[in-house]
PDB file of N, CA and C in Angstrom:
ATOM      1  N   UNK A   1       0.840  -1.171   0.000  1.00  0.00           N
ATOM      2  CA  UNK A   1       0.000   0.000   0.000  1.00  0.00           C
ATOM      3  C   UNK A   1       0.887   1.237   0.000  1.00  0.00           C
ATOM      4  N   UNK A   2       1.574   1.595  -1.090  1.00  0.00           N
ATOM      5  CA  UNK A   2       2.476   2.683  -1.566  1.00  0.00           C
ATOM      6  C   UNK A   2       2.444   3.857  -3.122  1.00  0.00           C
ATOM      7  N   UNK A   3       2.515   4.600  -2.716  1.00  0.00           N
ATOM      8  CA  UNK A   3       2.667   5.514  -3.862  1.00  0.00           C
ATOM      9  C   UNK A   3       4.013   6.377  -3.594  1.00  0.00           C
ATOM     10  N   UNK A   4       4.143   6.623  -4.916  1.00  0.00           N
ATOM     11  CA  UNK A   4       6.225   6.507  -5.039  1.00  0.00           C
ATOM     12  C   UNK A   4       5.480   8.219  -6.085  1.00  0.00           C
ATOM     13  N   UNK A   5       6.357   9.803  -5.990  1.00  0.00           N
ATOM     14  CA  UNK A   5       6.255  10.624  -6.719  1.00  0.00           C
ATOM     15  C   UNK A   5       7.672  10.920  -7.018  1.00  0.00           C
ATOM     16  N   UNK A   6       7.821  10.918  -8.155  1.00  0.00           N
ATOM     17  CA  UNK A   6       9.664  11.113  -8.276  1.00  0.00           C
ATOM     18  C   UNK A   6       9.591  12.949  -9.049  1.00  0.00           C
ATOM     19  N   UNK A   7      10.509  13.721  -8.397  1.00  0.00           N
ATOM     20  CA  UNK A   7      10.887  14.754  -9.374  1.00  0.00           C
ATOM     21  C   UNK A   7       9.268  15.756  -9.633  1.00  0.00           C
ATOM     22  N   UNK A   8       8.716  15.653  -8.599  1.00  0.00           N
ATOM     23  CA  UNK A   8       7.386  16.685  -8.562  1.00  0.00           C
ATOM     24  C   UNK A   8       8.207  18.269  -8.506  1.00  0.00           C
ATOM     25  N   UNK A   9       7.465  19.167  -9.476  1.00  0.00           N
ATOM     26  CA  UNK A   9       8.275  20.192  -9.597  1.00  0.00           C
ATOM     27  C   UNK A   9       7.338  21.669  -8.469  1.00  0.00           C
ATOM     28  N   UNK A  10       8.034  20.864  -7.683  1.00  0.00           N
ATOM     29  CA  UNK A  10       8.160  21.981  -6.459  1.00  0.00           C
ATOM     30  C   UNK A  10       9.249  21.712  -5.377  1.00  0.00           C
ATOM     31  N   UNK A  11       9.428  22.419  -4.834  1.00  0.00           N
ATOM     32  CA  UNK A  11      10.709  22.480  -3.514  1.00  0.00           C
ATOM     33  C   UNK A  11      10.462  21.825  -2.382  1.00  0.00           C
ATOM     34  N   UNK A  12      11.103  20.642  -1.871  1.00  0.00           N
ATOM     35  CA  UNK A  12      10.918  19.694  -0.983  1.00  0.00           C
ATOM     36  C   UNK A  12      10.542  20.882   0.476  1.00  0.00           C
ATOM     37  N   UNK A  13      11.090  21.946   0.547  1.00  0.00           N
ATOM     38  CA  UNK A  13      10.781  22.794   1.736  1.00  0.00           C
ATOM     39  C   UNK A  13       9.195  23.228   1.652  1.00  0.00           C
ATOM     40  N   UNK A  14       8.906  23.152   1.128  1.00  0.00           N
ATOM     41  CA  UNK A  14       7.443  23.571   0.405  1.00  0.00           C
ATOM     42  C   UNK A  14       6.350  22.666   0.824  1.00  0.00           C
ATOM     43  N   UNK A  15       6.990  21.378  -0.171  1.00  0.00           N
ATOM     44  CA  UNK A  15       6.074  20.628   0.431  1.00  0.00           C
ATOM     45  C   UNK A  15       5.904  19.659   1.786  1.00  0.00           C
ATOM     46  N   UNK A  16       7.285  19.701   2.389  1.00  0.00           N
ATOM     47  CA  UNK A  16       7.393  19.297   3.811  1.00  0.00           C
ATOM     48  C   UNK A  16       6.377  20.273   4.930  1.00  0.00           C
ATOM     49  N   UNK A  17       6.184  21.302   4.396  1.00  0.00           N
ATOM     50  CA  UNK A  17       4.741  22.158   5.204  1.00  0.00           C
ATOM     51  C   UNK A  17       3.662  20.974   5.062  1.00  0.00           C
ATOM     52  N   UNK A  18       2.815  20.671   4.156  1.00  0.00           N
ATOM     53  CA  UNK A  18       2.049  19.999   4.051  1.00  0.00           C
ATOM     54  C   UNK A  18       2.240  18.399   4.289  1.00  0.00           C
ATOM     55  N   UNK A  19       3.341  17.835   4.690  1.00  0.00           N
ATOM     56  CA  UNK A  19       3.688  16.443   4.876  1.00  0.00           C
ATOM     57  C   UNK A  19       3.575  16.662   6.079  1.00  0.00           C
ATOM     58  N   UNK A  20       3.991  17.933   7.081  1.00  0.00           N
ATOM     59  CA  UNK A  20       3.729  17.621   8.408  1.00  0.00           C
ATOM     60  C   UNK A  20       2.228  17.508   8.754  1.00  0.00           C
ATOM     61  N   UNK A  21       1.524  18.542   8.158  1.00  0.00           N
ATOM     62  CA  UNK A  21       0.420  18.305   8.575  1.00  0.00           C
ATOM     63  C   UNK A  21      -0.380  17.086   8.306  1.00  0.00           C
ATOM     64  N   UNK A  22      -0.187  16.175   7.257  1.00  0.00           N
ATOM     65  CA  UNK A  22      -1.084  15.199   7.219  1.00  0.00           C
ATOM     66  C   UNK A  22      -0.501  14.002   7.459  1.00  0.00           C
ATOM     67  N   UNK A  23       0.901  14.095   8.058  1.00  0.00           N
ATOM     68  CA  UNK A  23       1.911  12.731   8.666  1.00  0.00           C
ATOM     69  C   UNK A  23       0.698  12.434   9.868  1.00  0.00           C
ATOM     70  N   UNK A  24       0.445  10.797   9.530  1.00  0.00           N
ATOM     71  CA  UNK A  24      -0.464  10.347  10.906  1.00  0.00           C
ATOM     72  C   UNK A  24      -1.774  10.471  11.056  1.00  0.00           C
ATOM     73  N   UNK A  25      -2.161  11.178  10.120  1.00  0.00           N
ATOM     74  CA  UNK A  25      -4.011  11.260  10.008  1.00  0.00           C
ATOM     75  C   UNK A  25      -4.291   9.927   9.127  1.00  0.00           C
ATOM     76  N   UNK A  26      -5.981   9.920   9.167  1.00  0.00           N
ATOM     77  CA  UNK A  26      -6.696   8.878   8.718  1.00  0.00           C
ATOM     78  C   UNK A  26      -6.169   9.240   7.063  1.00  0.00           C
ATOM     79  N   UNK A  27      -6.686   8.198   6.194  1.00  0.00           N
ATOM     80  CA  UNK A  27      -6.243   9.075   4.581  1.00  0.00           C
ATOM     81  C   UNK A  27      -7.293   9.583   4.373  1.00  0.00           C
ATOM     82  N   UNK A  28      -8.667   9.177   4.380  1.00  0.00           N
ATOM     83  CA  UNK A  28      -9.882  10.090   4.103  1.00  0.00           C
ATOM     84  C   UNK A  28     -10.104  11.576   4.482  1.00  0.00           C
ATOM     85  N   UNK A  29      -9.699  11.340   5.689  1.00  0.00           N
ATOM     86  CA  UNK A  29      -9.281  12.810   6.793  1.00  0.00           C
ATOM     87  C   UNK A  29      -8.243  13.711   5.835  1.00  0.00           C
ATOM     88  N   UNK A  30      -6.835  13.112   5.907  1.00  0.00           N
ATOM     89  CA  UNK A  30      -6.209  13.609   4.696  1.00  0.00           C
ATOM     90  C   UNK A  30      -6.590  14.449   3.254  1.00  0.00           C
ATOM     91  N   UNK A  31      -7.846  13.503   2.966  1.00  0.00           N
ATOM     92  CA  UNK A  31      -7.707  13.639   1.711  1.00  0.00           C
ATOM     93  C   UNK A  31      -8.892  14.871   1.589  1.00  0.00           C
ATOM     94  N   UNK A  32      -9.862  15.032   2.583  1.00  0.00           N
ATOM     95  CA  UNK A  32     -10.704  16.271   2.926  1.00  0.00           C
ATOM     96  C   UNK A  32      -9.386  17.303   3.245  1.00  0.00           C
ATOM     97  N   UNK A  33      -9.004  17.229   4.335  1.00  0.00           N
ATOM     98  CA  UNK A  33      -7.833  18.511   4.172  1.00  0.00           C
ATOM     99  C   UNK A  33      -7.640  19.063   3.047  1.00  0.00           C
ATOM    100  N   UNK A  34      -6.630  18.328   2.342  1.00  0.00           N
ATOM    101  CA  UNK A  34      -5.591  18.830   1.138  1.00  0.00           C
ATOM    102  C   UNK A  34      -6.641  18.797   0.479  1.00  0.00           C
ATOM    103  N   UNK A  35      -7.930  18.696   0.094  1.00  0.00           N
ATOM    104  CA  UNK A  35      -8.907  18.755  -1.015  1.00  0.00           C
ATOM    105  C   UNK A  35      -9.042  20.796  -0.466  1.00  0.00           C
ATOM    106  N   UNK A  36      -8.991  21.217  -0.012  1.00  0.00           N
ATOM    107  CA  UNK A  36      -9.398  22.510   0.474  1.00  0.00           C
ATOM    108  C   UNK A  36      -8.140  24.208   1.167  1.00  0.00           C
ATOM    109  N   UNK A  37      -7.308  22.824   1.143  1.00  0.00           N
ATOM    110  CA  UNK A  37      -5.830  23.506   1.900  1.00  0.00           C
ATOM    111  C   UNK A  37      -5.319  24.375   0.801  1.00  0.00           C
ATOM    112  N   UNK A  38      -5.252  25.663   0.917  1.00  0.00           N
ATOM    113  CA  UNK A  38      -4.722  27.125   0.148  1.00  0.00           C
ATOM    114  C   UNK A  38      -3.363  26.779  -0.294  1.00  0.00           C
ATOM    115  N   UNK A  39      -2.342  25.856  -0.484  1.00  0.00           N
ATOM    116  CA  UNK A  39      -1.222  25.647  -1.218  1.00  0.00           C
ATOM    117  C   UNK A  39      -1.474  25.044  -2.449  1.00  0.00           C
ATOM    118  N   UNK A  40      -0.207  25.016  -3.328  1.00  0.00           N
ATOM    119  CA  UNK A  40       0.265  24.284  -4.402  1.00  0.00           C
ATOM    120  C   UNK A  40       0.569  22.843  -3.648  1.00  0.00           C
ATOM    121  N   UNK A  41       1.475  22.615  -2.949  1.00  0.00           N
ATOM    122  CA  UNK A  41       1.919  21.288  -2.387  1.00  0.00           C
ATOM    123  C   UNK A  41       0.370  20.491  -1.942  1.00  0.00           C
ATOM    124  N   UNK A  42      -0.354  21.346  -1.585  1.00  0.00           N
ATOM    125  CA  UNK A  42      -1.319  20.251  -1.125  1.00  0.00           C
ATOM    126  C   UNK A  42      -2.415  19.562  -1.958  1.00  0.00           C
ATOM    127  N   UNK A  43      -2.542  20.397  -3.683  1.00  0.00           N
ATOM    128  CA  UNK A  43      -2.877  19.898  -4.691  1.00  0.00           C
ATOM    129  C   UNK A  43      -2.183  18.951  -5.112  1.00  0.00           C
ATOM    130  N   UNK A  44      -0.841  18.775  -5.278  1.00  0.00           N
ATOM    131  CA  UNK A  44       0.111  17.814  -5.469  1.00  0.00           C
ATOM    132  C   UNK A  44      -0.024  16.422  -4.570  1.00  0.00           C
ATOM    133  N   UNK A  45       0.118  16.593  -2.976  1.00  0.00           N
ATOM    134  CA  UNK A  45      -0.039  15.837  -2.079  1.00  0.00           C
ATOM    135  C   UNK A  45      -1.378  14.815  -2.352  1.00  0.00           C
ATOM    136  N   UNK A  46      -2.236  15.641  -2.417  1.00  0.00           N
ATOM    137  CA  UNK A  46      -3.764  14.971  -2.637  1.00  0.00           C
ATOM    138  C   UNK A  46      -3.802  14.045  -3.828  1.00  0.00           C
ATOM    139  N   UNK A  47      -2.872  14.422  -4.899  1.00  0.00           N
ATOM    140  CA  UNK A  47      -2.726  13.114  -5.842  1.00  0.00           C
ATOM    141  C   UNK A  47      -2.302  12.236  -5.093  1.00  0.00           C
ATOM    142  N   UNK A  48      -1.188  11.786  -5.001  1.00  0.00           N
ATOM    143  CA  UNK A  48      -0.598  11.182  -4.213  1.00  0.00           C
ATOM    144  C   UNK A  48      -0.863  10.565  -3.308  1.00  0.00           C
ATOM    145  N   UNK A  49      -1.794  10.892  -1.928  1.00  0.00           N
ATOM    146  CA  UNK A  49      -2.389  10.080  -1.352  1.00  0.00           C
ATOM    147  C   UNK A  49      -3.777   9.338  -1.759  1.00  0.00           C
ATOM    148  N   UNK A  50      -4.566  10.018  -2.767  1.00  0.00           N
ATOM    149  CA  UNK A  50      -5.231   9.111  -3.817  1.00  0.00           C
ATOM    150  C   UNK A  50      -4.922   8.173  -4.658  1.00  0.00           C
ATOM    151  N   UNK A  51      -3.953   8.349  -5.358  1.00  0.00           N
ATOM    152  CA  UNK A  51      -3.393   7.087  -5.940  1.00  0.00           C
ATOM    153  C   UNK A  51      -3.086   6.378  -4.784  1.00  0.00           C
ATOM    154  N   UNK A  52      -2.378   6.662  -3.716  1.00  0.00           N
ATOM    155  CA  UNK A  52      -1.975   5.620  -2.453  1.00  0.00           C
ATOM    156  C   UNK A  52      -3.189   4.659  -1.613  1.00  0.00           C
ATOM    157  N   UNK A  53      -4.346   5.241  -1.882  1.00  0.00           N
ATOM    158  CA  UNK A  53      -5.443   4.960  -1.492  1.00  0.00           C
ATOM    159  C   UNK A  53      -6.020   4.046  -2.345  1.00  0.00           C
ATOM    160  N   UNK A  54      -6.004   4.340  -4.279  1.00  0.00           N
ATOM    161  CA  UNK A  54      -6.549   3.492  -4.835  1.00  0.00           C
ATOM    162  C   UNK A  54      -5.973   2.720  -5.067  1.00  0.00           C
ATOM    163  N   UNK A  55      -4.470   2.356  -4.883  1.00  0.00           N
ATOM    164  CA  UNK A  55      -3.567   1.478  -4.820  1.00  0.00           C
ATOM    165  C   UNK A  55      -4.006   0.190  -3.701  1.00  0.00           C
ATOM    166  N   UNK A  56      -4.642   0.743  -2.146  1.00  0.00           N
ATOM    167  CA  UNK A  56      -4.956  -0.121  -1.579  1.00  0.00           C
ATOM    168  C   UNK A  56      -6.614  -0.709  -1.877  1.00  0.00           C
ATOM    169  N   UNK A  57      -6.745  -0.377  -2.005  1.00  0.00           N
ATOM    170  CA  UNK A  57      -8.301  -1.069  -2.494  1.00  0.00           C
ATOM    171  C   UNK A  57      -8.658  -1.452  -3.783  1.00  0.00           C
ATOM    172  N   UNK A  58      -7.713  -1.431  -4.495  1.00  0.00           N
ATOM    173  CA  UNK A  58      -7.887  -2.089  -5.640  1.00  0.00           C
ATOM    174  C   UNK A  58      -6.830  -3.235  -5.555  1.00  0.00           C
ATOM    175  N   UNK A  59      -5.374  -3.369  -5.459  1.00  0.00           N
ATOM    176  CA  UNK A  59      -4.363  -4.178  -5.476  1.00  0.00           C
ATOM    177  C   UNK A  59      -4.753  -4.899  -4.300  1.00  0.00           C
ATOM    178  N   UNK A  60      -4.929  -4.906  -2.907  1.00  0.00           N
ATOM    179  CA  UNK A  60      -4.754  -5.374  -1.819  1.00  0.00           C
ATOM    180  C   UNK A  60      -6.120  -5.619  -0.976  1.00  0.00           C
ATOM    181  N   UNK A  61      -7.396  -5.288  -1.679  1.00  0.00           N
ATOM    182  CA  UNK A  61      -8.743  -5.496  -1.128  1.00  0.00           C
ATOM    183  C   UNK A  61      -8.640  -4.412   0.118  1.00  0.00           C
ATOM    184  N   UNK A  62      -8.356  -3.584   0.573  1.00  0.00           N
ATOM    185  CA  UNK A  62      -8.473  -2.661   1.362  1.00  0.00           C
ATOM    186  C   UNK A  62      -9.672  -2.210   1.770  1.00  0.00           C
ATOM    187  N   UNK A  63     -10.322  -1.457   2.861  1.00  0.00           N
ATOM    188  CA  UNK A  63     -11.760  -0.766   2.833  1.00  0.00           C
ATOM    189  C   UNK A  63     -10.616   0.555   2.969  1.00  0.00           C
ATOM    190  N   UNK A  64     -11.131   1.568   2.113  1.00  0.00           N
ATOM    191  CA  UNK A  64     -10.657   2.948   2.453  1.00  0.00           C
ATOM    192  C   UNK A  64     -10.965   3.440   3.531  1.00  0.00           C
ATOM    193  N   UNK A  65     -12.031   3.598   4.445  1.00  0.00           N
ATOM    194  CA  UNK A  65     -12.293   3.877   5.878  1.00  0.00           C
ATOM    195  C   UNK A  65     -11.264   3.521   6.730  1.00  0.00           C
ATOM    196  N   UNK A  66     -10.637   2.277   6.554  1.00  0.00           N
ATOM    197  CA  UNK A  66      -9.618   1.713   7.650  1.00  0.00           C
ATOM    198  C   UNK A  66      -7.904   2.186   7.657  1.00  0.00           C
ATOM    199  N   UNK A  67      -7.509   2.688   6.177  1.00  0.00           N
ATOM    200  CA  UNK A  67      -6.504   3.206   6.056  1.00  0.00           C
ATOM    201  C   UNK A  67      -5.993   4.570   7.208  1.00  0.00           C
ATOM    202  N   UNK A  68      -4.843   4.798   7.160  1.00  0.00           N
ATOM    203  CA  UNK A  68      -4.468   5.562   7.918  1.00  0.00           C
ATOM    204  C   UNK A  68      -2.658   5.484   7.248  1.00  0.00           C
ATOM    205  N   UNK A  69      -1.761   7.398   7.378  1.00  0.00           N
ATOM    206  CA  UNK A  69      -1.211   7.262   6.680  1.00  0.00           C
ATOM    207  C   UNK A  69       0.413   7.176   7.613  1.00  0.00           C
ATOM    208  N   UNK A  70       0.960   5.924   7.229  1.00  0.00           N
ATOM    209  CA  UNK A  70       2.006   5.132   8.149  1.00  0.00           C
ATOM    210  C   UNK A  70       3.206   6.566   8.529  1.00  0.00           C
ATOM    211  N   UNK A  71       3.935   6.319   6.934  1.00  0.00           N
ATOM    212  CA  UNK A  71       5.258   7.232   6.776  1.00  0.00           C
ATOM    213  C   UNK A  71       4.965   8.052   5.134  1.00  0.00           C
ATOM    214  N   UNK A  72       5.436   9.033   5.440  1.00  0.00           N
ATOM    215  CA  UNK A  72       4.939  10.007   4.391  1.00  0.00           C
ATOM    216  C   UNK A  72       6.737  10.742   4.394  1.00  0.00           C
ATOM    217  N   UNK A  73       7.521  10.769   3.637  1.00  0.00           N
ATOM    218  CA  UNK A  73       8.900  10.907   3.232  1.00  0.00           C
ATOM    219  C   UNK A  73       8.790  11.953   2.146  1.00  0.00           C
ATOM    220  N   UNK A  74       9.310  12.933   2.172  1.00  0.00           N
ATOM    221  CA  UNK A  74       9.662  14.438   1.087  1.00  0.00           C
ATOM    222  C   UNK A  74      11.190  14.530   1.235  1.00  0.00           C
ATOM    223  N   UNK A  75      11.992  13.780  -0.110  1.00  0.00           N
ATOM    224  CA  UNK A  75      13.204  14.032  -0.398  1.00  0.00           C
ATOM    225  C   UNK A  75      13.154  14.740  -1.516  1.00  0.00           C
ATOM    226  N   UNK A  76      14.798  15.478  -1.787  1.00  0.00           N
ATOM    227  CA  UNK A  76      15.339  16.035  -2.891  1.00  0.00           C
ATOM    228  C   UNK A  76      15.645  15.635  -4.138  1.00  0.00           C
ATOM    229  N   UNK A  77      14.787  16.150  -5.193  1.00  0.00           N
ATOM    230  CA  UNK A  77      14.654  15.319  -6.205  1.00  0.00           C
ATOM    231  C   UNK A  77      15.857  15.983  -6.994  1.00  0.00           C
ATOM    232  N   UNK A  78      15.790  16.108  -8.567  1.00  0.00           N
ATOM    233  CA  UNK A  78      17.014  16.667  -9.786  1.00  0.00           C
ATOM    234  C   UNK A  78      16.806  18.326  -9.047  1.00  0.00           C
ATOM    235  N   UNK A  79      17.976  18.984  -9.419  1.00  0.00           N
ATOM    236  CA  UNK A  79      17.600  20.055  -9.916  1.00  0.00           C
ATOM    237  C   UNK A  79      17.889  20.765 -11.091  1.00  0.00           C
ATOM    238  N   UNK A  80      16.871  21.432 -11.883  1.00  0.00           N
ATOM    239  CA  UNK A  80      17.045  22.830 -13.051  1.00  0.00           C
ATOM    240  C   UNK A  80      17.745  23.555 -12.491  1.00  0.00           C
ATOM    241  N   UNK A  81      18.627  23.556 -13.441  1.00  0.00           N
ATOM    242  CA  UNK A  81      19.818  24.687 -13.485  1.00  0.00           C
ATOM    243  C   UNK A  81      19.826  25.429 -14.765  1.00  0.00           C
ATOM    244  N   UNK A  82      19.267  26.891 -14.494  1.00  0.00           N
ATOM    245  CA  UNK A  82      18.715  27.778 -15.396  1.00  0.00           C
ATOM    246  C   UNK A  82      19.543  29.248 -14.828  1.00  0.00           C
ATOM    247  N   UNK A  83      19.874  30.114 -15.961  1.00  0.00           N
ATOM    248  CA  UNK A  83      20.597  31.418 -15.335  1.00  0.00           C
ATOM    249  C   UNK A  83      19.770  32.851 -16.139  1.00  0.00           C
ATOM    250  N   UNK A  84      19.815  33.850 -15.303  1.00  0.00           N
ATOM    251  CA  UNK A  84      19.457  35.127 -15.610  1.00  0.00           C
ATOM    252  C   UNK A  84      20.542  35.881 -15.928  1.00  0.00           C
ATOM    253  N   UNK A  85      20.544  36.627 -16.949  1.00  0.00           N
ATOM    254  CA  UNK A  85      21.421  36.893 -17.678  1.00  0.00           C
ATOM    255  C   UNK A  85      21.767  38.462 -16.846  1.00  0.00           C
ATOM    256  N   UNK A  86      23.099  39.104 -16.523  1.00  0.00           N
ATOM    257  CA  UNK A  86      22.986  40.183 -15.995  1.00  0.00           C
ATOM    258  C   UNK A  86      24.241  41.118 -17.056  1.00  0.00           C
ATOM    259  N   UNK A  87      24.983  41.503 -16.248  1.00  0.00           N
ATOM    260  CA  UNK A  87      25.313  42.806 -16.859  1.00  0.00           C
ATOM    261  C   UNK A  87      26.959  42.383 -17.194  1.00  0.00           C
ATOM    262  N   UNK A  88      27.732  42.755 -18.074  1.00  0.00           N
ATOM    263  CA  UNK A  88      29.071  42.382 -18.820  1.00  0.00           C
ATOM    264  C   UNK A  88      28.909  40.719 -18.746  1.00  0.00           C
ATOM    265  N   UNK A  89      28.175  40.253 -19.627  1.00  0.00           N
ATOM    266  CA  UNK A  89      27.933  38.744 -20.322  1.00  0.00           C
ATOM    267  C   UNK A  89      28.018  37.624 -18.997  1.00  0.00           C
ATOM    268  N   UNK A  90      27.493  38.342 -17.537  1.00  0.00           N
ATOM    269  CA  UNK A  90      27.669  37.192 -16.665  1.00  0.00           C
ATOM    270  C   UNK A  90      26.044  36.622 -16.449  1.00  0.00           C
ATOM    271  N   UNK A  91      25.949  35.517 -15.440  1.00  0.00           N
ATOM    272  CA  UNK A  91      24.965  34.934 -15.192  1.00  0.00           C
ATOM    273  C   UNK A  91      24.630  34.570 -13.838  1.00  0.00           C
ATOM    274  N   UNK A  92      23.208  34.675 -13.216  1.00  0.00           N
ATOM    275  CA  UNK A  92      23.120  34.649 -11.965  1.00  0.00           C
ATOM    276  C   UNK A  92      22.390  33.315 -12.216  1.00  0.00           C
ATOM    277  N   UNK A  93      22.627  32.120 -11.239  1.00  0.00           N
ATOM    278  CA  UNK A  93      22.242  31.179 -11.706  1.00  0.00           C
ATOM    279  C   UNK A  93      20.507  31.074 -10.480  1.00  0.00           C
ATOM    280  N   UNK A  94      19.656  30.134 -11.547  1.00  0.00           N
ATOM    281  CA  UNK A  94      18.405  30.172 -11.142  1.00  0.00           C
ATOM    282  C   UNK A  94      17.752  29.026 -10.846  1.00  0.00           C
ATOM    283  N   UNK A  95      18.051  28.058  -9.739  1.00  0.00           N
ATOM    284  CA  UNK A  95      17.613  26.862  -9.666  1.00  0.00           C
ATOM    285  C   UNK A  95      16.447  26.214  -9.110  1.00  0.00           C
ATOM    286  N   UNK A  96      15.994  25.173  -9.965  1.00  0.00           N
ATOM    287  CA  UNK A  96      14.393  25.070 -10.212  1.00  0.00           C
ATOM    288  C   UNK A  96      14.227  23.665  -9.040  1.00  0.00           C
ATOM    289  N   UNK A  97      13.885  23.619  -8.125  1.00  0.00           N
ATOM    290  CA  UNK A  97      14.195  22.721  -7.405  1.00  0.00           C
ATOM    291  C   UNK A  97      13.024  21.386  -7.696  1.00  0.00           C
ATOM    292  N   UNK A  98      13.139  20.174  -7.536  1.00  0.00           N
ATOM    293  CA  UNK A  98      11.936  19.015  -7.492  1.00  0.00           C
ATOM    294  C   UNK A  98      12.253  18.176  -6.270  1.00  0.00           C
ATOM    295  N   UNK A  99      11.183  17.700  -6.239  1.00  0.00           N
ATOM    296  CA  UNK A  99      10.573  16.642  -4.878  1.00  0.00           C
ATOM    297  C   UNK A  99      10.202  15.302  -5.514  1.00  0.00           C
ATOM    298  N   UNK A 100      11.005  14.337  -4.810  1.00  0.00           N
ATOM    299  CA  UNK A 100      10.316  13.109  -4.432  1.00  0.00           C
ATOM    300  C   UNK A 100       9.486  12.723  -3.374  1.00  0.00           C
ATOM    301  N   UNK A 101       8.683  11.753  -3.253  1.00  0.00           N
ATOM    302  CA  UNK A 101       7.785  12.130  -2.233  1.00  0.00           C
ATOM    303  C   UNK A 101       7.246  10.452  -2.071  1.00  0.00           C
ATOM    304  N   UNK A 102       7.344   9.918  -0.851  1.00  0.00           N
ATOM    305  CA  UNK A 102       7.445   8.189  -0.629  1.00  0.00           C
ATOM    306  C   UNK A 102       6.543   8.142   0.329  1.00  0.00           C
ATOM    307  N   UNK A 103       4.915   7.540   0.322  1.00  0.00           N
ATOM    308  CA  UNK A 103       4.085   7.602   1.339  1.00  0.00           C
ATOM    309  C   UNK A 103       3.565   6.077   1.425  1.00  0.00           C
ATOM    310  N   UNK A 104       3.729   5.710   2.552  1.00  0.00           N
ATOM    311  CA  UNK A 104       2.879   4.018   2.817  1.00  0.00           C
ATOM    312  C   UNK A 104       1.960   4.439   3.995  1.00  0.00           C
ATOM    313  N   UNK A 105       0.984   3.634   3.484  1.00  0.00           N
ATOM    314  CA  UNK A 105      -0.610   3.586   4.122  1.00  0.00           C
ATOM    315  C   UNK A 105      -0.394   2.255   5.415  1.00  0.00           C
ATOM    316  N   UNK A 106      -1.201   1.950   6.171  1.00  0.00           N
ATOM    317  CA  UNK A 106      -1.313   1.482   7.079  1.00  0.00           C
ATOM    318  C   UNK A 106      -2.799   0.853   7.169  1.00  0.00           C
ATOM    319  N   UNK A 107      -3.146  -0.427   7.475  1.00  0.00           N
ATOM    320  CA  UNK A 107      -4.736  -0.621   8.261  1.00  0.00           C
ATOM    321  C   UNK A 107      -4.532  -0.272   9.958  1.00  0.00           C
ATOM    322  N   UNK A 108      -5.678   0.395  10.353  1.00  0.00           N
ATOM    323  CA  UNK A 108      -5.511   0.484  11.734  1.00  0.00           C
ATOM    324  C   UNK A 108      -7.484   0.644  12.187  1.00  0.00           C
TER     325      UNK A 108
END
């Protein structure tokens, strides 16, 4: 009962706001939150624990009511390396950061 996000293009600091808050809640509970929560990360998140959800009840016979979310992991994915061009032909460099993101579900 896992969903794996590799290289989500937002900043692991970003979305570790929203991993704390839903580390340890029910997933339904979860998934009302981040359905309503004012970020980018938590539109992202909410995939993620949906696929993790339909992962268990379809692969593993699961009831979605009983889930609950184990370990929820936000590592450092690639980064874009992009530059702004400034003044006598130099470059300020502009890096685009991504997230991996590793969540397993639980029955409880």
């Amino acid at each position: 009962m896992k969903a794996n996000a590799k290289n989500i293009r937002i900043s692991p600091k970003k979305l570790r706001v929203i991993a704390e808050v839903v580390r340890g809640m029910k997933a339904n509970e979860a998934l009302k939150f981040l359905k309503f929560a004012p970020k980018k990360g938590a539109d992202l998140m909410y995939k993620i624990v949906h696929s993790a959800v339909s992962n268990a009840v379809h692969n593993d016979s699961q009831n979605a009511a009983d889930l609950c979310i184990d370990s929820l992991i936000v590592t450092k994915g690639i980064v874009y390396k992009r530059g702004r061009p400034v003044s006598r032909g130099r470059m300020h460099p502009i890096l685009k950061r991504t997230s991996n993101v590793k969540l397993e579900l639980q029955v409880k």
